[in-house]
Protein backbone atom coordinates (compact mmCIF):
# COMPACT_ATOMS: atom_id res chain seq x y z
CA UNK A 1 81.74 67.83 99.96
CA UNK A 2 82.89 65.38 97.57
CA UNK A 3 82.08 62.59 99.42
CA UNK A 4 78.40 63.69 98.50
CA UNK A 5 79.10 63.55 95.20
CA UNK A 6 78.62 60.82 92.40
CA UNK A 7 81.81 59.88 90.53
CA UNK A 8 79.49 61.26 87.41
CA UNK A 9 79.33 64.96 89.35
CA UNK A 10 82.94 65.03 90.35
CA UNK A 11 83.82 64.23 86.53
CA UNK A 12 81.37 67.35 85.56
CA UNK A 13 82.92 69.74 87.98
CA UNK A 14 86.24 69.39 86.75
CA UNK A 15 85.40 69.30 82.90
CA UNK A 16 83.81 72.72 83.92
CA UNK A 17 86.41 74.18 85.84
CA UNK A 18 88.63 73.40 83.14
CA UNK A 19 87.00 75.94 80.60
CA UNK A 20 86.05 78.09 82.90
CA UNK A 21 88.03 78.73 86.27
CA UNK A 22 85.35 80.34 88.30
CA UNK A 23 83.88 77.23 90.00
CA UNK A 24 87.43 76.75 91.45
CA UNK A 25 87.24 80.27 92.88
CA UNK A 26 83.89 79.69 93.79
CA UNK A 27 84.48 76.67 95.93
CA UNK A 28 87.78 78.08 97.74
CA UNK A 29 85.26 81.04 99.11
CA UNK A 30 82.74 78.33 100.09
CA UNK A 31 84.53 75.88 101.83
CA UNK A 32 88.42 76.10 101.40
CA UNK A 33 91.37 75.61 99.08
CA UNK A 34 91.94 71.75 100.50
CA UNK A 35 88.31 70.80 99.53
CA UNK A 36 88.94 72.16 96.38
CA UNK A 37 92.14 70.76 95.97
CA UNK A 38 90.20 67.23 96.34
CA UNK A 39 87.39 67.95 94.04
CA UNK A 40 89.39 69.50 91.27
CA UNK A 41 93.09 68.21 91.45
CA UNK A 42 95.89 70.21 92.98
CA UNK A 43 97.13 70.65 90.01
CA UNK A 44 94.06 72.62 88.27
CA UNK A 45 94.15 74.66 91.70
CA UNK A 46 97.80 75.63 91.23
CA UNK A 47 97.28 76.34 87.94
CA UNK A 48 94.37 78.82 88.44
CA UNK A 49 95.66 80.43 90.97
CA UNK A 50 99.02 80.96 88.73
CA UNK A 51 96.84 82.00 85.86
CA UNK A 52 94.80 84.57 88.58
CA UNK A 53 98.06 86.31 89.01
CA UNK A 54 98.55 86.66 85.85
CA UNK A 55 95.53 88.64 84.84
CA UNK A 56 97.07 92.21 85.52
CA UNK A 57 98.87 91.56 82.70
CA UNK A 58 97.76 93.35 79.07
CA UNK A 59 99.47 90.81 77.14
CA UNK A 60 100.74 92.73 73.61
CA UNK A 61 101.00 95.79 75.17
CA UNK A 62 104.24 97.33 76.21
CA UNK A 63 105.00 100.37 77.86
CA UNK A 64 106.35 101.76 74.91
CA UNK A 65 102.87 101.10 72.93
CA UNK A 66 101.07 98.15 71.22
CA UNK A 67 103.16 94.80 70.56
């Protein structure tokens, strides 16, 4: 996929996956986490998919009430 893309278009998809993670997501279910690895950098893709685990979380909460 990135071969079809200008270097303008590979640019915007990574300024927009950097605010907002979805795209990355988006384009693993589409075509696969190596594509996406190559459009975005492996290192936004590790760090999403850290950040994805991370969402269970209720940050300022403990189980002994609020933080």
């Amino acid at each position: 996929m990135i071969e079809d893309l200008t270097r303008e278009q590979v640019i915007g998809w990574r300024a927009r996956a950097a605010h907002d993670h979805q795209p990355v997501f988006d384009h693993i279910d589409r075509y696969d986490e190596t594509s996406a690895r190559r459009l975005f950098t492996s290192r936004l893709v590790d760090q999403v998919q850290r950040l994805a685990g991370l969402g269970h979380l209720g940050i300022g909460y403990t189980p002994w009430g609020k933080a």
